[in-house]
C-alpha atoms as a PDB file:
ATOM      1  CA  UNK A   1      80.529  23.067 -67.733  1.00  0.00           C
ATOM      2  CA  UNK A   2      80.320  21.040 -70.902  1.00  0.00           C
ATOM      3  CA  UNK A   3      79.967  22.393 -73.985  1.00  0.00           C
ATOM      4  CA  UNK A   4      76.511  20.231 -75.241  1.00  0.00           C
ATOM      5  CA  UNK A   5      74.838  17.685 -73.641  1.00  0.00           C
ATOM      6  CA  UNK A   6      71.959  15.400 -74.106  1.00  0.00           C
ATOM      7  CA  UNK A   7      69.878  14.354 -71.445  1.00  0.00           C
ATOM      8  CA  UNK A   8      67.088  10.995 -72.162  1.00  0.00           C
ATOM      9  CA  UNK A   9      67.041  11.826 -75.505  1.00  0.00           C
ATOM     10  CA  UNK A  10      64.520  10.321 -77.872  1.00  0.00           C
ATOM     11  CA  UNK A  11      62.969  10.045 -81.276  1.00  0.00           C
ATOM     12  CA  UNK A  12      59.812   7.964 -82.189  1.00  0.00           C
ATOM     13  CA  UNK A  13      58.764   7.732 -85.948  1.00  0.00           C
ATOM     14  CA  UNK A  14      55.287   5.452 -84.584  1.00  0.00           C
ATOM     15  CA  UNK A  15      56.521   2.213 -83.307  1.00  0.00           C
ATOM     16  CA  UNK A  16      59.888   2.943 -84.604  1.00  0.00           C
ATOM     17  CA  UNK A  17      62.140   4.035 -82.021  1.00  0.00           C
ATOM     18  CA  UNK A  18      64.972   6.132 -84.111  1.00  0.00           C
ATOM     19  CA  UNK A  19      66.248   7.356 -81.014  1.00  0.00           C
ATOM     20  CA  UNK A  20      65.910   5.771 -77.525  1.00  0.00           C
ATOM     21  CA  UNK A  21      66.749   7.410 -73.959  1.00  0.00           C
ATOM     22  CA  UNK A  22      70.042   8.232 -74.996  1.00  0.00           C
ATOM     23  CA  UNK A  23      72.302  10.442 -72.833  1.00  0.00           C
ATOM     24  CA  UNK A  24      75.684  11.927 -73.510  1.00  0.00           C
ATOM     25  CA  UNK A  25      77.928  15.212 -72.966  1.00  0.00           C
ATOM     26  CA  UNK A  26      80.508  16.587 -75.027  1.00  0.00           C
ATOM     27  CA  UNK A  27      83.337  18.230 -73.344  1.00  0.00           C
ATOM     28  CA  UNK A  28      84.557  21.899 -74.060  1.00  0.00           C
ATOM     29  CA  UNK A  29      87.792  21.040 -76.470  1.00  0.00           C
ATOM     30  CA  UNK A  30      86.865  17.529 -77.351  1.00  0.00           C
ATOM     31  CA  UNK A  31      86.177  15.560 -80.515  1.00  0.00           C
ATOM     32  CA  UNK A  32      83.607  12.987 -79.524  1.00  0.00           C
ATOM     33  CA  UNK A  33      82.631  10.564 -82.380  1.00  0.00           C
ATOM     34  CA  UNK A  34      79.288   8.435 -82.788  1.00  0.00           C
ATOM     35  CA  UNK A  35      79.548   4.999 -84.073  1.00  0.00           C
ATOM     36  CA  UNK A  36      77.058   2.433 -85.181  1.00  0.00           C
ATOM     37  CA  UNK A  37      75.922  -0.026 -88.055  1.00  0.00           C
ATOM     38  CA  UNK A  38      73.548   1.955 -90.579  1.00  0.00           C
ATOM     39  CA  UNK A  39      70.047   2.835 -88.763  1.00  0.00           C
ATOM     40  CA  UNK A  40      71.529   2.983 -85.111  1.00  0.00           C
ATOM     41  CA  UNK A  41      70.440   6.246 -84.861  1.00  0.00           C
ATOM     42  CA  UNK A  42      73.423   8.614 -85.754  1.00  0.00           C
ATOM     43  CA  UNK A  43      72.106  10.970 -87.727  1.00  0.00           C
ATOM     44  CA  UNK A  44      69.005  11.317 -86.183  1.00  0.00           C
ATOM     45  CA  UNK A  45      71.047  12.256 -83.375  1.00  0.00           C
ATOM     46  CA  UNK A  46      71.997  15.137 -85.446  1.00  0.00           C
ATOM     47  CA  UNK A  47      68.531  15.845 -86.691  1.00  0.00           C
ATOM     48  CA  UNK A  48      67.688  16.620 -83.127  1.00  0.00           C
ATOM     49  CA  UNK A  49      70.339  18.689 -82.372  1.00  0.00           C
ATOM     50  CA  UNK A  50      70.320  20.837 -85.378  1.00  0.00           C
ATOM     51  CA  UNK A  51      66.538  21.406 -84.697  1.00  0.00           C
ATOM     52  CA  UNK A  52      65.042  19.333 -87.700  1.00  0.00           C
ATOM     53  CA  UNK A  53      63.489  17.180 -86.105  1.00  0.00           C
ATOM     54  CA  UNK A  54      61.853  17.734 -83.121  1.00  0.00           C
ATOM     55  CA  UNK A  55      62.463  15.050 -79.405  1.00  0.00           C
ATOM     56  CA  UNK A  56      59.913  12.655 -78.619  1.00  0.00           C
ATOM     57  CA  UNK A  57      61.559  13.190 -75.143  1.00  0.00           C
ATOM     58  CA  UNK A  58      64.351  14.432 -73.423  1.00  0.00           C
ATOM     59  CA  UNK A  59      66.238  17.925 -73.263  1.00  0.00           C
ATOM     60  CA  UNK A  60      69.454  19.260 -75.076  1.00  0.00           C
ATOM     61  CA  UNK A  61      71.337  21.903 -73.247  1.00  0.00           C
ATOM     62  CA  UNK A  62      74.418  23.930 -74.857  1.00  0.00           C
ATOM     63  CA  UNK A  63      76.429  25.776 -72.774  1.00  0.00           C
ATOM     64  CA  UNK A  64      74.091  24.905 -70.644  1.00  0.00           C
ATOM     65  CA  UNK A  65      71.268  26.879 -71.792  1.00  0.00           C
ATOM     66  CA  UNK A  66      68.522  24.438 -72.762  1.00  0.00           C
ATOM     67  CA  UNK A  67      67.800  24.464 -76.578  1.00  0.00           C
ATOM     68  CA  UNK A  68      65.244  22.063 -77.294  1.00  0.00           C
ATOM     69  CA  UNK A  69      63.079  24.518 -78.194  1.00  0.00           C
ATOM     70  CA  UNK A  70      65.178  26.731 -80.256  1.00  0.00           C
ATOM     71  CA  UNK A  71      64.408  27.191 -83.653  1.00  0.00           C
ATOM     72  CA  UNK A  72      67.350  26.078 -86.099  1.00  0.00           C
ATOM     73  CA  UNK A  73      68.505  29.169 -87.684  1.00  0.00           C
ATOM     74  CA  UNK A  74      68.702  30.153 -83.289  1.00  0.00           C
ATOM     75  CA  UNK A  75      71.127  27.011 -83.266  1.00  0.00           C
ATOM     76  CA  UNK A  76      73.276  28.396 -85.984  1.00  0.00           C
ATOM     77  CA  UNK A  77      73.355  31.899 -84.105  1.00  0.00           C
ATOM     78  CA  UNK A  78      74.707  30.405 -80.533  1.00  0.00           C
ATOM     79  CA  UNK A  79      77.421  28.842 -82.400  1.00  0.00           C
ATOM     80  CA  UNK A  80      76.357  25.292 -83.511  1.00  0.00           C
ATOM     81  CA  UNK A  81      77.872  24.170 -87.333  1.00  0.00           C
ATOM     82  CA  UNK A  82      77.011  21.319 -89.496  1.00  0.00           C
ATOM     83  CA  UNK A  83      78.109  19.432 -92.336  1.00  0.00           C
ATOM     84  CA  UNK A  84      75.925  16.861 -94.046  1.00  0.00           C
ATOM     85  CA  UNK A  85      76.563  13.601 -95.424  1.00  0.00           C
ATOM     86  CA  UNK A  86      75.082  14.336 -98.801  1.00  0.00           C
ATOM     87  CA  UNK A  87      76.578  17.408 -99.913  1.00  0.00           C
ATOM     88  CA  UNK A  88      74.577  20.777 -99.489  1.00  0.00           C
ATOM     89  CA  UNK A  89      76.465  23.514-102.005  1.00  0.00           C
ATOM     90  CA  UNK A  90      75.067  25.961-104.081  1.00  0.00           C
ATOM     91  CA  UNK A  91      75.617  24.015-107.685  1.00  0.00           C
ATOM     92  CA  UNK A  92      75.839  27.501-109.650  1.00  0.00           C
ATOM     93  CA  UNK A  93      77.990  29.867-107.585  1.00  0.00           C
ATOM     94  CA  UNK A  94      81.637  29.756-106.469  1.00  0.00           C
ATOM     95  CA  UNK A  95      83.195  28.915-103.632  1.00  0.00           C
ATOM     96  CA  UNK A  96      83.768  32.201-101.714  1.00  0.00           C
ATOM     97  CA  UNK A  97      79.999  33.225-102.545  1.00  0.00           C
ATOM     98  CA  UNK A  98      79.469  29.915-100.935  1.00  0.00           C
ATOM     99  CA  UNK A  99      82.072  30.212 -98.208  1.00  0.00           C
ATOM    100  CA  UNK A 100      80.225  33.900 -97.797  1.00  0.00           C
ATOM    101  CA  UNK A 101      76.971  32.308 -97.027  1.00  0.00           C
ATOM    102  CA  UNK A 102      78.327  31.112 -93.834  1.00  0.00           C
ATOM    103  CA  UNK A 103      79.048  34.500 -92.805  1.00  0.00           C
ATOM    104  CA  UNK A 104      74.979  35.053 -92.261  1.00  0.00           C
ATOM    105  CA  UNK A 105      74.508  34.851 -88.652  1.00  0.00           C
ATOM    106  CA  UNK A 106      77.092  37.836 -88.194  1.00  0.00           C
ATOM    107  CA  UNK A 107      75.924  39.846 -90.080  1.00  0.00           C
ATOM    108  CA  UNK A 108      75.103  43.336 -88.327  1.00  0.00           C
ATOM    109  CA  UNK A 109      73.485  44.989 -90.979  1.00  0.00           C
ATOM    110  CA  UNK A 110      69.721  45.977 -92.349  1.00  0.00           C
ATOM    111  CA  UNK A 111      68.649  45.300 -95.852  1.00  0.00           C
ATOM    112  CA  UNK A 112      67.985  48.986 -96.724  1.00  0.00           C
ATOM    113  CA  UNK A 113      71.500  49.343 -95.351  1.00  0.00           C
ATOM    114  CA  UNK A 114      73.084  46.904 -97.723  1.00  0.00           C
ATOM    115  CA  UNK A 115      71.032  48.120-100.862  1.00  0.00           C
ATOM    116  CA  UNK A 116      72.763  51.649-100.918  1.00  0.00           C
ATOM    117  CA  UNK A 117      75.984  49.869 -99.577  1.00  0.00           C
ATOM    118  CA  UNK A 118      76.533  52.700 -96.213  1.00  0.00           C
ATOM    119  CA  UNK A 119      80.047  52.630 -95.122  1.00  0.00           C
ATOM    120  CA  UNK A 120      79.074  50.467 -92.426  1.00  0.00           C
ATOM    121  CA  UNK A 121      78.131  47.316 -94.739  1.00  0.00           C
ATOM    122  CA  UNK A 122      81.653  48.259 -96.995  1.00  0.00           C
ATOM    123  CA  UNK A 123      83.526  47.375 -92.988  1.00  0.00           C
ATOM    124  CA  UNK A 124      80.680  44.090 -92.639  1.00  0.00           C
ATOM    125  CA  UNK A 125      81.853  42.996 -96.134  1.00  0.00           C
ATOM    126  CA  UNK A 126      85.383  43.542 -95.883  1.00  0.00           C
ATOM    127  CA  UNK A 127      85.442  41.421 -92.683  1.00  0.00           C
ATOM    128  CA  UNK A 128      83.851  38.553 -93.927  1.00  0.00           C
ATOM    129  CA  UNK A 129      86.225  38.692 -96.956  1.00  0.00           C
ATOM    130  CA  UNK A 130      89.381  38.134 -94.075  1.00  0.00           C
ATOM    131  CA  UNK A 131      87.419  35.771 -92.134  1.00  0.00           C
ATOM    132  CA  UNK A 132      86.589  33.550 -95.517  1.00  0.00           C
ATOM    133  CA  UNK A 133      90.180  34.087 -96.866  1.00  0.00           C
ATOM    134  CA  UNK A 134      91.683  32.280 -93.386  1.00  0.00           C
ATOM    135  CA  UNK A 135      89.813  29.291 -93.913  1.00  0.00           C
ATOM    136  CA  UNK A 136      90.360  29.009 -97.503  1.00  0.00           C
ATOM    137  CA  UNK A 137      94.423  29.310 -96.345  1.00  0.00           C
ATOM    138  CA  UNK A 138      93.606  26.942 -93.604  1.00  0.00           C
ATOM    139  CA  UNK A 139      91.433  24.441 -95.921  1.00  0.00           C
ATOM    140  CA  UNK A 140      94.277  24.931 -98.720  1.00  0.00           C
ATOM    141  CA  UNK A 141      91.387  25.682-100.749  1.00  0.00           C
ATOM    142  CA  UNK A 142      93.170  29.136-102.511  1.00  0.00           C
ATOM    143  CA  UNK A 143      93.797  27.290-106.249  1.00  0.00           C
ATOM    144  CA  UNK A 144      89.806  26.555-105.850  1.00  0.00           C
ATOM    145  CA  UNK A 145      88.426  30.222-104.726  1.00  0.00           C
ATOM    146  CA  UNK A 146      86.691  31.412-107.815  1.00  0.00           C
ATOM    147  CA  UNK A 147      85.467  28.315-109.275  1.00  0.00           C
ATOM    148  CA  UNK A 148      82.221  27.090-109.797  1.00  0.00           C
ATOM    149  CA  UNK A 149      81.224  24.338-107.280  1.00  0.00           C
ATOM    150  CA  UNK A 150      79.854  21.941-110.119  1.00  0.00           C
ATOM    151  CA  UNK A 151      82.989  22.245-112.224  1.00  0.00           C
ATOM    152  CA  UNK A 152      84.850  20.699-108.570  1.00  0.00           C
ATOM    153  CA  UNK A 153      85.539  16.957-107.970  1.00  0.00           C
ATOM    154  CA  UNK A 154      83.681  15.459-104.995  1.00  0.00           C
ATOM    155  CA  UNK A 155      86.388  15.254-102.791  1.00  0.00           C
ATOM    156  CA  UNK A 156      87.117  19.122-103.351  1.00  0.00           C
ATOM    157  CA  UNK A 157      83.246  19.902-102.271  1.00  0.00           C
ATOM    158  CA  UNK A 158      82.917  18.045 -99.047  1.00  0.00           C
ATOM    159  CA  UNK A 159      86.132  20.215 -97.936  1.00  0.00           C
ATOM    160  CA  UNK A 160      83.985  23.305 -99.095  1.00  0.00           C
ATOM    161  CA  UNK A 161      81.270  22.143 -96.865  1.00  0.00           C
ATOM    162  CA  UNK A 162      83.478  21.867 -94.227  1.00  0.00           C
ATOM    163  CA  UNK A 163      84.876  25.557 -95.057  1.00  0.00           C
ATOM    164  CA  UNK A 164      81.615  26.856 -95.225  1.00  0.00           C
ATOM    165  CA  UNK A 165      81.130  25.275 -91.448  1.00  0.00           C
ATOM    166  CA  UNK A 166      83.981  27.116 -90.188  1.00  0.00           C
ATOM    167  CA  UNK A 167      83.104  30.167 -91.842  1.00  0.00           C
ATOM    168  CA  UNK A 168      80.329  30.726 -89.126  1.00  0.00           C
ATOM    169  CA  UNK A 169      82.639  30.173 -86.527  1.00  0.00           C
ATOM    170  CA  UNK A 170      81.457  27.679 -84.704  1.00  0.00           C
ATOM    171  CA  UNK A 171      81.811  26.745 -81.035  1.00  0.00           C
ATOM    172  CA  UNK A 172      80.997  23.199 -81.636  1.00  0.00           C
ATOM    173  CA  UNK A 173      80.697  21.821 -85.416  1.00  0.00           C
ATOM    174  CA  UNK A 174      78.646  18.047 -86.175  1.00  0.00           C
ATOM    175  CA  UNK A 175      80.528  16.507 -88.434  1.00  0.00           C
ATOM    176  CA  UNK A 176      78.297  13.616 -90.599  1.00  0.00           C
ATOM    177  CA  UNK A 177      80.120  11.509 -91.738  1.00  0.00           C
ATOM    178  CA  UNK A 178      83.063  13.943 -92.842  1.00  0.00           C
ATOM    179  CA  UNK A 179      85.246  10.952 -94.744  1.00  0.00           C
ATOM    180  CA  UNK A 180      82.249   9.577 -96.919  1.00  0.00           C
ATOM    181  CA  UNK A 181      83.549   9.168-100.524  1.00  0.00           C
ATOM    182  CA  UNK A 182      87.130  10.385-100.114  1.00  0.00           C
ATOM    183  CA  UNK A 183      90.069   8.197-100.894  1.00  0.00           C
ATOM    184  CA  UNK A 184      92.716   7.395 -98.517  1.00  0.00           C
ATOM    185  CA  UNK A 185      94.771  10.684 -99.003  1.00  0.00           C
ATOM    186  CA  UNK A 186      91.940  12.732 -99.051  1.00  0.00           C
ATOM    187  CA  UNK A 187      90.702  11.094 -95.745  1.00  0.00           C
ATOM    188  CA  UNK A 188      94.227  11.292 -94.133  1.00  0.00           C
ATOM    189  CA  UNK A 189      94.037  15.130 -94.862  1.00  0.00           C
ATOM    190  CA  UNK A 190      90.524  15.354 -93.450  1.00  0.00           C
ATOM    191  CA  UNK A 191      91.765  13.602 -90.236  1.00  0.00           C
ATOM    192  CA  UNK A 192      94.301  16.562 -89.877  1.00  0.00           C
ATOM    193  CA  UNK A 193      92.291  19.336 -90.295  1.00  0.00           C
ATOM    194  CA  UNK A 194      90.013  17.778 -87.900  1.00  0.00           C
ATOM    195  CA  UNK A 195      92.985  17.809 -85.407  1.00  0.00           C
ATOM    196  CA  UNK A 196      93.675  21.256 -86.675  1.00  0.00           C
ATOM    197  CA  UNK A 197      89.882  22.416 -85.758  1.00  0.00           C
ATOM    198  CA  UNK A 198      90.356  21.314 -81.973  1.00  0.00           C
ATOM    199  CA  UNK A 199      93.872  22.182 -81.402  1.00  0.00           C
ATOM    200  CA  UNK A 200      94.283  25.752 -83.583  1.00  0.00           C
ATOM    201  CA  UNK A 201      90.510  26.960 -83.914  1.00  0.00           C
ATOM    202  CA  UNK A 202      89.439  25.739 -80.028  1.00  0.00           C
ATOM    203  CA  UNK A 203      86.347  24.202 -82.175  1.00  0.00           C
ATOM    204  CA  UNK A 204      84.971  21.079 -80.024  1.00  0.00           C
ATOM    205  CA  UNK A 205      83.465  18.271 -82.724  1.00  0.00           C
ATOM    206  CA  UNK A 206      81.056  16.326 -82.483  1.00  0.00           C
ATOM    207  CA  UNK A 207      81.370  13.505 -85.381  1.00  0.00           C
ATOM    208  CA  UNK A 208      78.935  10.844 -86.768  1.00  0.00           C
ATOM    209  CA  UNK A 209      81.791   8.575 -88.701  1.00  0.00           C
ATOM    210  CA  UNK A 210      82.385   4.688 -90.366  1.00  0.00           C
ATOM    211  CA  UNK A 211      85.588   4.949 -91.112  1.00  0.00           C
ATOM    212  CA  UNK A 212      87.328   3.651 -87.900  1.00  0.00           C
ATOM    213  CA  UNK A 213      90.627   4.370 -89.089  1.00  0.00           C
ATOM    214  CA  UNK A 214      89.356   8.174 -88.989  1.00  0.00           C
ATOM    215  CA  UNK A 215      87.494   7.246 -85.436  1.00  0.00           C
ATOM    216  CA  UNK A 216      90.978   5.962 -84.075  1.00  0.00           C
ATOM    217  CA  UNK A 217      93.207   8.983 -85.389  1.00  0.00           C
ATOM    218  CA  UNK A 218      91.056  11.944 -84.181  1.00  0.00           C
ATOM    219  CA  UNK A 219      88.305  10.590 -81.110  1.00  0.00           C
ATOM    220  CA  UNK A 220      88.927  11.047 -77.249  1.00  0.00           C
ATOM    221  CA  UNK A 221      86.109   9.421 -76.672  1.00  0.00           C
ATOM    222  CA  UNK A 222      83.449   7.434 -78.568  1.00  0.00           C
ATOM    223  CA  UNK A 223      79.639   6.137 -78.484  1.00  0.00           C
ATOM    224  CA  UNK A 224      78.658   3.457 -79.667  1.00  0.00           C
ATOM    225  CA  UNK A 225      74.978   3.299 -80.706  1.00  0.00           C
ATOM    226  CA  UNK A 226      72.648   0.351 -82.047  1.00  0.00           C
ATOM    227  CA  UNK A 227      68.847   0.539 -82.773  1.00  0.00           C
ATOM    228  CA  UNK A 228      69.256   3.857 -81.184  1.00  0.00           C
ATOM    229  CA  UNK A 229      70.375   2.660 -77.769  1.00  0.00           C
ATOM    230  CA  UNK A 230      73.967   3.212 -76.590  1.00  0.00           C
ATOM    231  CA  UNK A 231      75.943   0.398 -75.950  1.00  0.00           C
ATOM    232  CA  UNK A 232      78.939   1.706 -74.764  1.00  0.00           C
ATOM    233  CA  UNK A 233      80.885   4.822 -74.563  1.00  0.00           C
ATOM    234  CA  UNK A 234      84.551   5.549 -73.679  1.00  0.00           C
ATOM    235  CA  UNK A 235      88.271   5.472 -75.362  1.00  0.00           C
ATOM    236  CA  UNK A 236      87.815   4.123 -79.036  1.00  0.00           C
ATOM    237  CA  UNK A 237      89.910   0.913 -78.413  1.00  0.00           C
ATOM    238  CA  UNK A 238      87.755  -0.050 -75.100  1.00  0.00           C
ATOM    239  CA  UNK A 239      84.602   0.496 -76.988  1.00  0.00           C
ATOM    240  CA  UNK A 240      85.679  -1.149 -79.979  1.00  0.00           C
ATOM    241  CA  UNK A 241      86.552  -4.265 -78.102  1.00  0.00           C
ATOM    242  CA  UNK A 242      83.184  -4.206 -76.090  1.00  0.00           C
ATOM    243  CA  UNK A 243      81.247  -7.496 -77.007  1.00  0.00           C
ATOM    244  CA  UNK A 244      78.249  -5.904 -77.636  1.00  0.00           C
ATOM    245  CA  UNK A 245      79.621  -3.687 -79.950  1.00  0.00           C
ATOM    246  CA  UNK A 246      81.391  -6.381 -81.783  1.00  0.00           C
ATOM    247  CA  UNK A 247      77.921  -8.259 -81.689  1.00  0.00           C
ATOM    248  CA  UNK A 248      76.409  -5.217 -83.428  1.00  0.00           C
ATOM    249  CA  UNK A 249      78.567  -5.280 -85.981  1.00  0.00           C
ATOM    250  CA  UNK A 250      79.627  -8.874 -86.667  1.00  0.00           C
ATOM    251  CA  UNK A 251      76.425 -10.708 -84.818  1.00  0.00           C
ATOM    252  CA  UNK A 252      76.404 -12.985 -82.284  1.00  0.00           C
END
């Protein structure tokens, strides 16, 4: 059984087609990465499966229930995460209220519950708390936990996004374009804890990226995409070296 799959997916803004019969499956345990010059249809991609946007065509299954209906607050309860390219934070707050936020979907408790604070949201909070706290240690976020996000550097916030993605526990994360902006250290310590993700958390990742370096270090497997048709799909160096995906990039 794979863990997500995609099945003649497609995406039609008019005459544009973002998306185009394109069919894939991620495997349980693997980091699968999506490669393509800008407007090949990545991210779109990851419109459709977070529930954005909604198919022209086509089916996504998870688990092998089919989702293509579901609404996208349903995604994040079966155990889907994403990061974005542009940053999503809360400006104002810190990062554990932030990191906290990702603890939503489980919580177990009513909101008449949580105003006079039973016993029973005291044992929801204190579990989040040890949940957030192991991916701050595992993030190395700790020197960062009670800061205000727009007092932090860039590089600093797209690891809090990626925190706050964990924090939900997610079977299978999207990662958009996780390296964008970081230097070169801050991009070699992103391609660890991507490592990390699959071989400590069991997270499989599913990873929209530019940075082939990155692609290289991390992937199993790749797709590459153009005009929102794939072109080829397989171990990064074979589909690097395919000629229509060095036509894509370089031209003909």
């Amino acid at each position: 059984m794979s863990c997500f799959r995609a099945e003649n997916l497609s995406l039609h803004f008019g005459g544009l087609k973002a998306v185009d019969s394109v069919s894939f499956a991620v495997e349980k345990g693997e980091i699968l990465s999506i490669i393509g010059p800008n407007g090949a249809g990545k991210s779109s991609i990851f419109n459709l499966i977070s529930r954005l946007y909604e198919p022209t065509a086509g089916r996504l299954y998870f688990e092998d229930q089919d989702i293509t209906e579901e609404p996208p607050y349903g995604i994040a309860k079966l155990g889907i995460a994403r990061t974005f390219q542009n940053i999503e934070l809360f400006e104002n707050a810190t990062v554990l209220s932030n990191l906290l936020v990702g603890r939503h979907r489980h919580s177990t408790t009513s909101l008449w519950q949580e105003l006079l604070f039973l016993p029973n949201v005291r044992r929801d909070e204190k579990a989040h708390r040890r949940r957030v706290e192991q991916v701050i240690d595992f993030l190395d976020l700790a020197a960062h936990r009670d800061k205000l996000i727009s007092g932090l550097p860039y590089g600093v916030r797209k690891v809090i996004e990626l925190a706050r993605a964990l924090c939900t526990e997610p079977k299978l994360i999207l990662l958009d374009e996780p390296s964008s902006g970081l230097n070169v250290e801050e991009t070699d310590d992103m391609s660890f804890w991507i490592r990390d993700m699959k071989t400590e958390l069991g997270i499989t990742v599913l990873m929209v990226e530019h940075d082939m370096t990155l692609v290289n270090r991390v992937s199993d497997r790749v797709i590459a995409l153009n005009y929102g048709k794939v072109l080829a799909m397989g171990a990064p160096a074979e589909v690097q070296a395919h000629p229509d995906v060095v036509a894509a990039y370089l031209g003909t």
